[in-house]
PDB file of N, CA and C in Angstrom:
ATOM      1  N   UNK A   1     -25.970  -3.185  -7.809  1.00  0.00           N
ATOM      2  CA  UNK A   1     -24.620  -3.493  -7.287  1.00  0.00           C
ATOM      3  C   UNK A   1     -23.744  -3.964  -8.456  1.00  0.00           C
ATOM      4  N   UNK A   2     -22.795  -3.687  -8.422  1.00  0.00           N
ATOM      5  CA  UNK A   2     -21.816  -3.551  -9.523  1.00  0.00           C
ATOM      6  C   UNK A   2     -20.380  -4.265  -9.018  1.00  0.00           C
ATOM      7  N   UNK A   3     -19.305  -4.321  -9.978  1.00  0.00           N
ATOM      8  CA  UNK A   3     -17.909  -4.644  -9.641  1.00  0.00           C
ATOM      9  C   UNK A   3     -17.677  -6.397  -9.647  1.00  0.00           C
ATOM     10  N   UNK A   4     -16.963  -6.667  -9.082  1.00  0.00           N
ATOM     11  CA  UNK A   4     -16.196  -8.008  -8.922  1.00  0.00           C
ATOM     12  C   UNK A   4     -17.038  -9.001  -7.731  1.00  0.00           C
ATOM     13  N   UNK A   5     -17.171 -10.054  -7.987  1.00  0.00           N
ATOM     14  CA  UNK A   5     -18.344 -10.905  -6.714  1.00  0.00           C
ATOM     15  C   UNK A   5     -17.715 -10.757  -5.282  1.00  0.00           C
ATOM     16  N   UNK A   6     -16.015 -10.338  -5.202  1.00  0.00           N
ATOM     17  CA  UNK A   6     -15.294 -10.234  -4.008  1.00  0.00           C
ATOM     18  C   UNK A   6     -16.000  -9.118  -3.234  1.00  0.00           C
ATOM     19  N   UNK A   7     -15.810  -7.680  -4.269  1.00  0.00           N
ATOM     20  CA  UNK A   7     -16.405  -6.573  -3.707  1.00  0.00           C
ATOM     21  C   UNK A   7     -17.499  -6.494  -3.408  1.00  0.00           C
ATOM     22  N   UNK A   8     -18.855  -7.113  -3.913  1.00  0.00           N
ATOM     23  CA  UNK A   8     -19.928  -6.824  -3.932  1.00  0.00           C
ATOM     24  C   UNK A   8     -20.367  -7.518  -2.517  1.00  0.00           C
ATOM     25  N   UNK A   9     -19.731  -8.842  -2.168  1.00  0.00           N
ATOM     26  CA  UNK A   9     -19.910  -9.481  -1.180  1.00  0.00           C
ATOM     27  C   UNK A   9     -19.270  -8.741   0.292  1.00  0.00           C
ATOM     28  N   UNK A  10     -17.980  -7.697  -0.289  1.00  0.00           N
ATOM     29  CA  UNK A  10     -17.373  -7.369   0.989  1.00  0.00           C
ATOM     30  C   UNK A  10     -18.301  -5.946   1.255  1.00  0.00           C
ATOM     31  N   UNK A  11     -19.440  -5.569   0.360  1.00  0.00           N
ATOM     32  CA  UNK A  11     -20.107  -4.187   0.194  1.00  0.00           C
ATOM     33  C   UNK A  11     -21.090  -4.429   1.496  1.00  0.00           C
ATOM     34  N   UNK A  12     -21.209  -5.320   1.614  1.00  0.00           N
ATOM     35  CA  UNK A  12     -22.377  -6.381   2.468  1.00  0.00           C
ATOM     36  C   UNK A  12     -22.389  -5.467   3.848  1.00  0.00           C
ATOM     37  N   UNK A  13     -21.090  -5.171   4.178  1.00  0.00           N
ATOM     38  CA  UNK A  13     -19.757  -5.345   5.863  1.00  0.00           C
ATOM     39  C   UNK A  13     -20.620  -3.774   5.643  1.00  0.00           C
ATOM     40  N   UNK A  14     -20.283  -3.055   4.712  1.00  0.00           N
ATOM     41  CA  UNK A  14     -20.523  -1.513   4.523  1.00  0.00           C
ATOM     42  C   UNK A  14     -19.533  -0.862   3.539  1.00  0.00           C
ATOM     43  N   UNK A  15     -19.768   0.174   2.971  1.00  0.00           N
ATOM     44  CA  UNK A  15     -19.413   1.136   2.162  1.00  0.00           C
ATOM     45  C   UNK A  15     -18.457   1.702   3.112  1.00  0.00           C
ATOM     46  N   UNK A  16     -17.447   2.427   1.989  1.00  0.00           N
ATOM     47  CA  UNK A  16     -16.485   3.186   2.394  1.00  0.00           C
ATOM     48  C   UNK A  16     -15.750   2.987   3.293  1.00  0.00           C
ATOM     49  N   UNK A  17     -15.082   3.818   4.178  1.00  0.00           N
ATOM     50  CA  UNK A  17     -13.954   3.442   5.534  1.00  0.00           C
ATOM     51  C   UNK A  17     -14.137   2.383   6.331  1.00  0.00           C
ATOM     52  N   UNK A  18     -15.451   1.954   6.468  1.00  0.00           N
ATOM     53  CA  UNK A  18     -15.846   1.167   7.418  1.00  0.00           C
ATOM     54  C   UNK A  18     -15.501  -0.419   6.620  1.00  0.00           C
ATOM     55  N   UNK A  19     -15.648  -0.111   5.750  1.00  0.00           N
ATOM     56  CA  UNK A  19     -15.648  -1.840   4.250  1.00  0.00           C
ATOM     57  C   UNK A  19     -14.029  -2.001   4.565  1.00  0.00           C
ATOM     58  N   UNK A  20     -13.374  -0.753   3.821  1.00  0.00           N
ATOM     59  CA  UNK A  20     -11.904  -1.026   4.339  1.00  0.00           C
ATOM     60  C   UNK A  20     -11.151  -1.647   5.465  1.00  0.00           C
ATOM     61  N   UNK A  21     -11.499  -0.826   6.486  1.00  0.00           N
ATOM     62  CA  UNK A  21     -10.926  -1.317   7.918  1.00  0.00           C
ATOM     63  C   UNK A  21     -11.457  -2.833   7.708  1.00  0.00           C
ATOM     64  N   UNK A  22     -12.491  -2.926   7.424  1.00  0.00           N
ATOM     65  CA  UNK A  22     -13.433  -4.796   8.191  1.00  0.00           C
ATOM     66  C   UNK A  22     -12.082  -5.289   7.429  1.00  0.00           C
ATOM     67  N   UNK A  23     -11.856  -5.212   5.979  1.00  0.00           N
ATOM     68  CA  UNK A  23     -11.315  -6.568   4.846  1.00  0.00           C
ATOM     69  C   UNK A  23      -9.236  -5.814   6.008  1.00  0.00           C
ATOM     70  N   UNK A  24      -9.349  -4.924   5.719  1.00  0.00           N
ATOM     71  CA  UNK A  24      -7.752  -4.662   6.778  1.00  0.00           C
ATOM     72  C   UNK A  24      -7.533  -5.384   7.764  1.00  0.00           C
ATOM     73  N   UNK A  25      -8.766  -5.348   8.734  1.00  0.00           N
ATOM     74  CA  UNK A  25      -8.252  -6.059   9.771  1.00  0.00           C
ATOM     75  C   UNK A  25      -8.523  -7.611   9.682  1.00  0.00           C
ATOM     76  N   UNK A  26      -9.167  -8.206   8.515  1.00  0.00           N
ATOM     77  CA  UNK A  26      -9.073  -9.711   8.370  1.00  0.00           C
ATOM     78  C   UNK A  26      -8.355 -10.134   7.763  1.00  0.00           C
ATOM     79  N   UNK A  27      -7.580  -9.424   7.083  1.00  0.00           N
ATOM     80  CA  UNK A  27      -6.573  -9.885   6.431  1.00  0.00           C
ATOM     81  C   UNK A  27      -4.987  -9.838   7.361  1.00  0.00           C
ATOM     82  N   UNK A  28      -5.068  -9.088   8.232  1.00  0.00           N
ATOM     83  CA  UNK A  28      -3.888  -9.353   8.902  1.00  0.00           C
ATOM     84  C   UNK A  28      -4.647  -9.823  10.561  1.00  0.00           C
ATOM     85  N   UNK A  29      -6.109 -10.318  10.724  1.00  0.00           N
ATOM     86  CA  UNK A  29      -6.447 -11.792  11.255  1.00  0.00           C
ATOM     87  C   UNK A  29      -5.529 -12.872  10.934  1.00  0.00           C
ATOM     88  N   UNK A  30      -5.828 -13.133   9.614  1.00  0.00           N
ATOM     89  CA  UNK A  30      -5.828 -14.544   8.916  1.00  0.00           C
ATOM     90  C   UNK A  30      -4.317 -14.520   8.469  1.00  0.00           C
ATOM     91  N   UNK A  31      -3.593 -13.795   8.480  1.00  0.00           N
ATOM     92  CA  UNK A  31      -1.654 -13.916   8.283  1.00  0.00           C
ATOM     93  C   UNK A  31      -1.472 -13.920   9.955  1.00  0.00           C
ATOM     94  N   UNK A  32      -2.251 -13.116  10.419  1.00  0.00           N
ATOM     95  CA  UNK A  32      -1.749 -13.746  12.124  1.00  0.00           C
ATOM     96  C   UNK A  32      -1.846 -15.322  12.100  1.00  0.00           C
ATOM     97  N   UNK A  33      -2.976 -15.452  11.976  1.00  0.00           N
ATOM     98  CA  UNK A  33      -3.241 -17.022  12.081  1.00  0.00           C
ATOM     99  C   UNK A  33      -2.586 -18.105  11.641  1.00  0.00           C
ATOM    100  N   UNK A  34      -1.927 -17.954  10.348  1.00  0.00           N
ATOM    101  CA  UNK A  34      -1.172 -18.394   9.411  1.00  0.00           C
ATOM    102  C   UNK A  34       0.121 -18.700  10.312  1.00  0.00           C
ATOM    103  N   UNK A  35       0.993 -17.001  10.797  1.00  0.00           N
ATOM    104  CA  UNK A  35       1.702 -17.274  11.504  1.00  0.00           C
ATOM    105  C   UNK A  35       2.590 -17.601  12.804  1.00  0.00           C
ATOM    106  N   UNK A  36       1.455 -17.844  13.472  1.00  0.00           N
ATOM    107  CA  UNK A  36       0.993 -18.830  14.779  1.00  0.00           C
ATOM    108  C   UNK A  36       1.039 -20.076  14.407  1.00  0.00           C
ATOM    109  N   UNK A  37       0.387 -20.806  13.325  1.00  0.00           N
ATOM    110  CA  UNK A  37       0.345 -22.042  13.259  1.00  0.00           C
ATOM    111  C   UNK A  37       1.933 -22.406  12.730  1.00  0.00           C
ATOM    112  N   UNK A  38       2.520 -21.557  11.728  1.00  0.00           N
ATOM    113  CA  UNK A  38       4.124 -21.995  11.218  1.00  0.00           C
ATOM    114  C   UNK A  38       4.875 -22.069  12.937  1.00  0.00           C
ATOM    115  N   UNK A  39       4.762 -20.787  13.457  1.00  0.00           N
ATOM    116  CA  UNK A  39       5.693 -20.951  14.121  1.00  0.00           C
ATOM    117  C   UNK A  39       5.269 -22.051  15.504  1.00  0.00           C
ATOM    118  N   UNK A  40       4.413 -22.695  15.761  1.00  0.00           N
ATOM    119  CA  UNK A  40       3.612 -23.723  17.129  1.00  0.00           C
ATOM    120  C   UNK A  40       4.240 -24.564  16.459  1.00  0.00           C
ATOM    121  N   UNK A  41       4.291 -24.912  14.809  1.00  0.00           N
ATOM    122  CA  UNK A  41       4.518 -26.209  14.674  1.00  0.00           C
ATOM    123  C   UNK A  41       5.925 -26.896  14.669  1.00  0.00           C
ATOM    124  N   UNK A  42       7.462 -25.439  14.805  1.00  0.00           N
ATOM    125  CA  UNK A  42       8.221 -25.760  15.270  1.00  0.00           C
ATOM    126  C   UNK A  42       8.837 -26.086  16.376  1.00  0.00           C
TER     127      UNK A  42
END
């Protein structure tokens, strides 16, 4: 296993399309989340 400790750890989820989608859809998880909490706290 090769590359950056980010990738190698996100290689874990699976290779190819499937690696993509997982880190895609947690990343606009975690900005959802983000912006739920800005906007509750007004």
């Amino acid at each position: 296993m090769h590359g950056t400790t980010e990738w190698s750890w996100g290689a874990g989820f699976g290779h190819g399309m499937f690696g993509q989608i997982f880190w895609v859809l947690l990343v606009i998880l975690v900005i959802g989340v983000v912006l739920f909490a800005l906007f509750s706290r007004k």
